[in-house]
Protein backbone atom coordinates (compact mmCIF):
# COMPACT_ATOMS: atom_id res chain seq x y z
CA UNK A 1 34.17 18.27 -13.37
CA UNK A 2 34.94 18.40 -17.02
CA UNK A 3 35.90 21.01 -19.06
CA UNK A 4 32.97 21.19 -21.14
CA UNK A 5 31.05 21.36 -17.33
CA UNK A 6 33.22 24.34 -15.83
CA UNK A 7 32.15 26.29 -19.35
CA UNK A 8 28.54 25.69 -18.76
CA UNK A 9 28.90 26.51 -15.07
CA UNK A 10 30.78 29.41 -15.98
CA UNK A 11 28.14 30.66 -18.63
CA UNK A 12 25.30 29.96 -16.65
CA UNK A 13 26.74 32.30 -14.02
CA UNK A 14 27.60 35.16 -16.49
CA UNK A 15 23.89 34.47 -17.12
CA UNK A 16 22.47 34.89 -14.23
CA UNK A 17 24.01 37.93 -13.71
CA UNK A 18 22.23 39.58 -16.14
CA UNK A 19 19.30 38.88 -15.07
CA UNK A 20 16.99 37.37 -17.68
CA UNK A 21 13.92 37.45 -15.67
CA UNK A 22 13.88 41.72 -15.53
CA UNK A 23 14.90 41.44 -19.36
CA UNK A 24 10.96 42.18 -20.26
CA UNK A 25 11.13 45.50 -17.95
CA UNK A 26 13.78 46.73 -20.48
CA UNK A 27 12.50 45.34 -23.67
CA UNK A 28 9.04 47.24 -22.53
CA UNK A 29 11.20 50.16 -21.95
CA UNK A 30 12.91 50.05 -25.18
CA UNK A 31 9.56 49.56 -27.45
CA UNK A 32 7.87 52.13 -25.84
CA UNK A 33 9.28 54.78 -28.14
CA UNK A 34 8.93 53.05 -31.67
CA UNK A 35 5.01 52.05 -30.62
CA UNK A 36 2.86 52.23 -33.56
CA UNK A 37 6.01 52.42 -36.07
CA UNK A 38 6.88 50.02 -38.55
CA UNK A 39 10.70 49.26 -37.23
CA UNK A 40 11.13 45.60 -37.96
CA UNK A 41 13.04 46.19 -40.90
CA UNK A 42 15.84 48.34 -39.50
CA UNK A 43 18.70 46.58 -38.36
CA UNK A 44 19.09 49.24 -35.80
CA UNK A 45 15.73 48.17 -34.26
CA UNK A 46 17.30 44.62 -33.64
CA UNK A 47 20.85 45.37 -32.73
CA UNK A 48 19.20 47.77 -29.83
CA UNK A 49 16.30 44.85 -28.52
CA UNK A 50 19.39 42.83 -28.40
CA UNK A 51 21.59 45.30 -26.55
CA UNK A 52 18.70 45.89 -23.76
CA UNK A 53 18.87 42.74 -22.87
CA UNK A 54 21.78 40.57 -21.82
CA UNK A 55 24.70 43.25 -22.61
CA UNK A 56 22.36 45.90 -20.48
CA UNK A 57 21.77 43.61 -18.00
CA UNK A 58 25.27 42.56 -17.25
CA UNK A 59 26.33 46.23 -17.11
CA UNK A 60 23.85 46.96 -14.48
CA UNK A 61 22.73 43.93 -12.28
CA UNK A 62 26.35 41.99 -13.09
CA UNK A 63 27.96 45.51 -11.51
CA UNK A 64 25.45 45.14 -8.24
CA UNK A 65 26.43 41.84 -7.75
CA UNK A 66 29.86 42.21 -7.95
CA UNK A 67 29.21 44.88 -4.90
CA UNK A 68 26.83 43.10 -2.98
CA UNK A 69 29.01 39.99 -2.63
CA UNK A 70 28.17 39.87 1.36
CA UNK A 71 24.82 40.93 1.28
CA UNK A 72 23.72 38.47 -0.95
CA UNK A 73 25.33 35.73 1.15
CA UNK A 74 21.79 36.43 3.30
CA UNK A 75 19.34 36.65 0.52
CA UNK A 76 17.44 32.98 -0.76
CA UNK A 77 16.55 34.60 -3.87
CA UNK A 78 20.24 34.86 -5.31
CA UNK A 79 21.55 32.21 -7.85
CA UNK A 80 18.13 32.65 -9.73
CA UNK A 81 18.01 33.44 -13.37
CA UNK A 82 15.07 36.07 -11.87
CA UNK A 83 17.04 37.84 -8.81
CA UNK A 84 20.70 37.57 -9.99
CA UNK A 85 23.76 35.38 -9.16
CA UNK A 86 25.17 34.36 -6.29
CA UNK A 87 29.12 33.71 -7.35
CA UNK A 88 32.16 32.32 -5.65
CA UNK A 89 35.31 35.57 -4.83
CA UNK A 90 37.03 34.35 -8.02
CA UNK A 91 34.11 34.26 -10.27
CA UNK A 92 32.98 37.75 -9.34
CA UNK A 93 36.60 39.00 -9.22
CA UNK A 94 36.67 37.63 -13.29
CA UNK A 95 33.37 39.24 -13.86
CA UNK A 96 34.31 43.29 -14.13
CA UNK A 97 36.52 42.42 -17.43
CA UNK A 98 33.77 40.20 -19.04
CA UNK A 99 31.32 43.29 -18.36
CA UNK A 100 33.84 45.55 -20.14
CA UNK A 101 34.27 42.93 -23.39
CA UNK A 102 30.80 42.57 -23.87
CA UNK A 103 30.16 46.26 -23.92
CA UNK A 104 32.99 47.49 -26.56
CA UNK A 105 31.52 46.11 -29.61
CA UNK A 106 28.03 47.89 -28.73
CA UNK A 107 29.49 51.05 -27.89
CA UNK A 108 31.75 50.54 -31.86
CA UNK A 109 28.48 49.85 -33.38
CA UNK A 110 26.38 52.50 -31.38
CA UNK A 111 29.12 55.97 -31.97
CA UNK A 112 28.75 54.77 -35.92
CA UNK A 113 25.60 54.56 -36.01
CA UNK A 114 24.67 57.62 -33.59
CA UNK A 115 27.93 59.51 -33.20
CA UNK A 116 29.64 60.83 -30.36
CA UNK A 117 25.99 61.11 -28.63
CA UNK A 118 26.37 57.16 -28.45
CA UNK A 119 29.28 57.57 -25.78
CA UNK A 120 27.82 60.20 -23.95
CA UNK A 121 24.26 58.01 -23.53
CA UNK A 122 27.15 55.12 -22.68
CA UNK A 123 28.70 57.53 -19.87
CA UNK A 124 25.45 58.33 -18.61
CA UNK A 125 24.72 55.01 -18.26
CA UNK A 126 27.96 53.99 -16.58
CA UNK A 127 27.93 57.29 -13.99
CA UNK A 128 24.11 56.37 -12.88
CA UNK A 129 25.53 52.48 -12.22
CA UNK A 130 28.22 53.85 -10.59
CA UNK A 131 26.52 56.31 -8.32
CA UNK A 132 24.54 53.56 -7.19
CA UNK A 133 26.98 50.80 -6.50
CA UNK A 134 30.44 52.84 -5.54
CA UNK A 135 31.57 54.58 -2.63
CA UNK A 136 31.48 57.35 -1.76
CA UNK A 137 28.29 57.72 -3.20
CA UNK A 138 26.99 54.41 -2.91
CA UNK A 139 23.31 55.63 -3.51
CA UNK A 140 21.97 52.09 -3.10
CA UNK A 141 22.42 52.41 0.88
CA UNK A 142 21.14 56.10 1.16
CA UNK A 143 17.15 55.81 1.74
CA UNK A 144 15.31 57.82 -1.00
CA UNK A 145 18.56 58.17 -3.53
CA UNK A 146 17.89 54.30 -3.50
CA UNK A 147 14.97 55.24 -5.30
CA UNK A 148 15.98 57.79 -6.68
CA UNK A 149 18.65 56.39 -8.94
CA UNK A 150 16.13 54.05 -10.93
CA UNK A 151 15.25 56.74 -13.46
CA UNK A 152 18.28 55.89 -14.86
CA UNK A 153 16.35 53.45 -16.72
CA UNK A 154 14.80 56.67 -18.81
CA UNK A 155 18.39 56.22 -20.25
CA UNK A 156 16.56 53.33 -22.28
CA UNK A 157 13.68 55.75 -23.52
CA UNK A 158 16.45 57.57 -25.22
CA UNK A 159 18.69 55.07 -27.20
CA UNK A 160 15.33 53.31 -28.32
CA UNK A 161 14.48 56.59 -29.94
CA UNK A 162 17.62 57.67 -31.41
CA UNK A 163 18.18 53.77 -32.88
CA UNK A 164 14.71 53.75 -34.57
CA UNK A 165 14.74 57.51 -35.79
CA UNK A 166 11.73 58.79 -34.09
CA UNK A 167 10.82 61.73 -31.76
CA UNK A 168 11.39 61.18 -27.95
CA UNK A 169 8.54 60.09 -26.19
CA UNK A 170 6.17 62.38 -24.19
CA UNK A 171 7.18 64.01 -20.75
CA UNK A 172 4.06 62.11 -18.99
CA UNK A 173 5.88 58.66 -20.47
CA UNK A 174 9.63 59.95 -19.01
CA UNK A 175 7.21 60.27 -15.88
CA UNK A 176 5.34 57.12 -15.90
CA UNK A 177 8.61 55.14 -16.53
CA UNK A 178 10.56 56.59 -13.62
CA UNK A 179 7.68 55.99 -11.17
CA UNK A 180 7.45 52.49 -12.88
CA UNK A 181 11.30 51.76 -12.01
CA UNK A 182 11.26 53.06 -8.64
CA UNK A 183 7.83 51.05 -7.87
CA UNK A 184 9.61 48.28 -9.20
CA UNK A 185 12.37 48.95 -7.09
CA UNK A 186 10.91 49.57 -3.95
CA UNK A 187 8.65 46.13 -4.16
CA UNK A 188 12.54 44.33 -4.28
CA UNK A 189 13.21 46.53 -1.11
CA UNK A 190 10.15 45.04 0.59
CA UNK A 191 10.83 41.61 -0.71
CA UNK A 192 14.93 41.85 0.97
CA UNK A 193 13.58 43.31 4.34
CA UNK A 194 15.03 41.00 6.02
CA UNK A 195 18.09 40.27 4.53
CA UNK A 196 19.41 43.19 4.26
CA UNK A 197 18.72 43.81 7.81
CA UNK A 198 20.94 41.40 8.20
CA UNK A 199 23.49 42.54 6.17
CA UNK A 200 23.08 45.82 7.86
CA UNK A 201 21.92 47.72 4.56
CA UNK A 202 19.72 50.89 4.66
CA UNK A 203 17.42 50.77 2.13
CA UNK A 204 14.19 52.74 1.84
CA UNK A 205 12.04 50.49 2.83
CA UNK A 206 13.99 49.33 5.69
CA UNK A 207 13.85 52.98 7.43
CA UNK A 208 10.19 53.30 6.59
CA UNK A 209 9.27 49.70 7.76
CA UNK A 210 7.28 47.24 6.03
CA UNK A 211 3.74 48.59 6.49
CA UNK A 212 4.72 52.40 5.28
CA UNK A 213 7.07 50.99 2.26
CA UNK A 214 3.89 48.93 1.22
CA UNK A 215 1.93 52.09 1.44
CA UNK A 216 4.20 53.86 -0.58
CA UNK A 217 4.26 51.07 -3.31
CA UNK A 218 1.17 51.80 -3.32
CA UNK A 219 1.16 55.94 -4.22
CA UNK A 220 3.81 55.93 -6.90
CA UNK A 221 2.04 52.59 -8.63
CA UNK A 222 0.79 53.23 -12.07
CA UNK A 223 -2.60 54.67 -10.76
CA UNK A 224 -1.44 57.21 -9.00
CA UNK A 225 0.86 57.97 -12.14
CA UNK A 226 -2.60 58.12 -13.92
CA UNK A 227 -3.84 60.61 -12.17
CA UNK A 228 -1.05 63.20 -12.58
CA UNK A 229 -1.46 62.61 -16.46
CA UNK A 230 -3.26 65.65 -18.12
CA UNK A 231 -7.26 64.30 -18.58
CA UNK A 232 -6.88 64.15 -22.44
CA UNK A 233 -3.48 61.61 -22.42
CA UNK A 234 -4.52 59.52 -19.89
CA UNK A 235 -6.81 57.01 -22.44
CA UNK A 236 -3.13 56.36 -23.77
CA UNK A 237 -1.55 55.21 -20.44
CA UNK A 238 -3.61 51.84 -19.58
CA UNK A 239 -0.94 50.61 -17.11
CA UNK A 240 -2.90 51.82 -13.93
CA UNK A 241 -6.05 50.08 -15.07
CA UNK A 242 -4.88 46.80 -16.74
CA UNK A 243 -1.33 45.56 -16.27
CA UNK A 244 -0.62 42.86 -13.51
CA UNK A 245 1.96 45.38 -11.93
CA UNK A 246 -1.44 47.76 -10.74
CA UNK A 247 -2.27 44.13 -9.27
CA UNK A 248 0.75 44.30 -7.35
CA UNK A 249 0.25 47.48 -6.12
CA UNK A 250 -3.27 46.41 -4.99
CA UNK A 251 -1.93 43.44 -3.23
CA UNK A 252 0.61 45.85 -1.51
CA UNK A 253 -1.98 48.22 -0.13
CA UNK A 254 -4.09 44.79 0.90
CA UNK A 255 -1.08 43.35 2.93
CA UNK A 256 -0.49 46.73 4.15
CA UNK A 257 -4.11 46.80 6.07
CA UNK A 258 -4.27 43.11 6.59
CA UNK A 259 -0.97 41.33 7.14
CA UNK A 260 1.29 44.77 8.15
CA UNK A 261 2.94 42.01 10.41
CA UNK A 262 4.13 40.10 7.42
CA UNK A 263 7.25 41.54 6.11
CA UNK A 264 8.47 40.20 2.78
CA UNK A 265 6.49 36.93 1.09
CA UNK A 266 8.00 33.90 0.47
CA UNK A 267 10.49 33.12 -2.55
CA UNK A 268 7.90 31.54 -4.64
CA UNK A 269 5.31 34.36 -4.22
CA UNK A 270 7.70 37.24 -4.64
CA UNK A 271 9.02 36.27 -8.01
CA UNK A 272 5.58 35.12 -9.75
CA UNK A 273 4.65 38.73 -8.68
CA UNK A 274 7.55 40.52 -9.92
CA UNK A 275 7.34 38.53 -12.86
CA UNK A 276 3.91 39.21 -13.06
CA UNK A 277 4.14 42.42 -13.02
CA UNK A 278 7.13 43.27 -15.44
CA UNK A 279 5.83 41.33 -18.07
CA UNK A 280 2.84 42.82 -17.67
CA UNK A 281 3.49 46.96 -18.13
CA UNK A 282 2.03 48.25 -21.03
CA UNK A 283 2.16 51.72 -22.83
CA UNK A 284 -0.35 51.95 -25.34
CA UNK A 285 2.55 51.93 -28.39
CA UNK A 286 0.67 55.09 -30.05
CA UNK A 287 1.02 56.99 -26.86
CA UNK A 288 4.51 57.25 -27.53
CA UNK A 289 4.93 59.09 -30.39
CA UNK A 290 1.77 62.10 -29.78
């Protein structure tokens, strides 16, 4: 293979790691905040979208691949641009310091634009990765922590609304995003069943079992988020009534009573749905700034 080969290879898998296809979950995440504000203009505004997405990513998913070298030698769905890569010993063992480089120049530009507060959102961020992925803690193979752990993504409420100078959102949005991550969550639990039975992971779903996991998809879906919403804000969270991820959950409670024998879909299936139903969240952008 060629040099100019081995770099593309080499990109791609960098890449992959960060996961473009979950990039919309974070840019939804990060615009929720500045909805209904005229932004565009700030260079802030951009430097953050940017940040959310590929840097973000590789922090997060490129650290849970790193640790779930073995497991993922079971799961189909790895070496995807949706479900992460799948990387030789040498390529993950390279990985950790290209994590780190990409990071320092955002954390620079973030503590002079936000101050020390900038490092301590960037230590929150690293301690909730860490807590998931490293022993002993490890909270991605202790059922219920698993789930648990994905409010972390709240972490993105915060920057978006310190970058683009405007009041933090609502506590029924904080809510509605961490039952949003951990739905989102829990349908990849469903979706690994097997493979991380095989791999001998504990995971959430794997205690319950496939029929109660889909059941519980189906409770902390964006309907049942609507309904804990106080009567007079819930015309500003439309998620539960219109976005393909309340599809989802609808399909999970349908499997659930129909087809409780059939444990994860196949690959094809599982990522038009996840797909489907990140790109499809929506806040109403004036709910975010009542």
């Amino acid at each position: 293979m060629t040099r100019l080969g081995r770099l593309a290879e080499e990109i791609g898998f960098v890449v992959k790691a960060a996961r473009p296809g979950f990039w919309l979950t974070s840019i939804w995440f990060y615009l929720v905040p500045a909805g209904g504000r005229n932004v565009f203009h700030q260079p802030e505004f951009w430097l953050g979208l940017f940040y959310v997405t590929f840097p973000l990513g590789l922090l997060i998913y490129g650290w849970n691949d790193i640790v779930d070298f073995e497991v993922d030698r079971f799961n189909p769905r790895k070496g995807t641009y949706l479900f992460g890569a799948r990387g030789t010993p040498e390529r993950l063992a390279r990985l950790p310091w290209r994590i780190a480089l990409v990071q320092v120049p955002f954390a620079v530009l973030f503590t002079l634009l936000l101050g020390p507060r900038a490092l301590a959102w960037l230590a929150a961020l690293i301690v909730a990765a860490a807590l998931y992925n490293c022993r002993p803690f490890a909270f991605k193979g202790r059922p219920g922590l698993d789930l648990l752990n994905q409010a972390g993504y709240l972490l993105v409420f915060v920057l978006a609304s310190w970058l683009n100078h405007v009041s933090q959102v609502p506590w029924f949005t904080f809510v509605f995003g961490a039952m949003f991550a951990m739905h989102s969550h829990l349908f990849g639990e469903i979706m690994d069943l097997e493979p991380d039975r095989r791999a001998g992971r504990r995971s959430l779903a794997g205690v319950l079992g496939a029929r109660p996991a889909k059941w519980l998809l189906v409770e902390v879906g964006p309907r049942s988020v609507a309904r804990r919403v106080p009567r007079r804000k819930r015309g500003l969270v439309h998620a539960g009534r219109d976005a393909p991820v309340a599809r989802s959950t609808l399909f999970a409670g349908r499997d659930a009573v129909l087809v409780s024998r059939l444990e994860c879909c196949g690959p094809g299936v599982n990522a038009l749905g996840v797909a489907r139903g990140y790109a499809g969240a929506n806040v109403v952008a004036p709910a975010a700034n009542v």
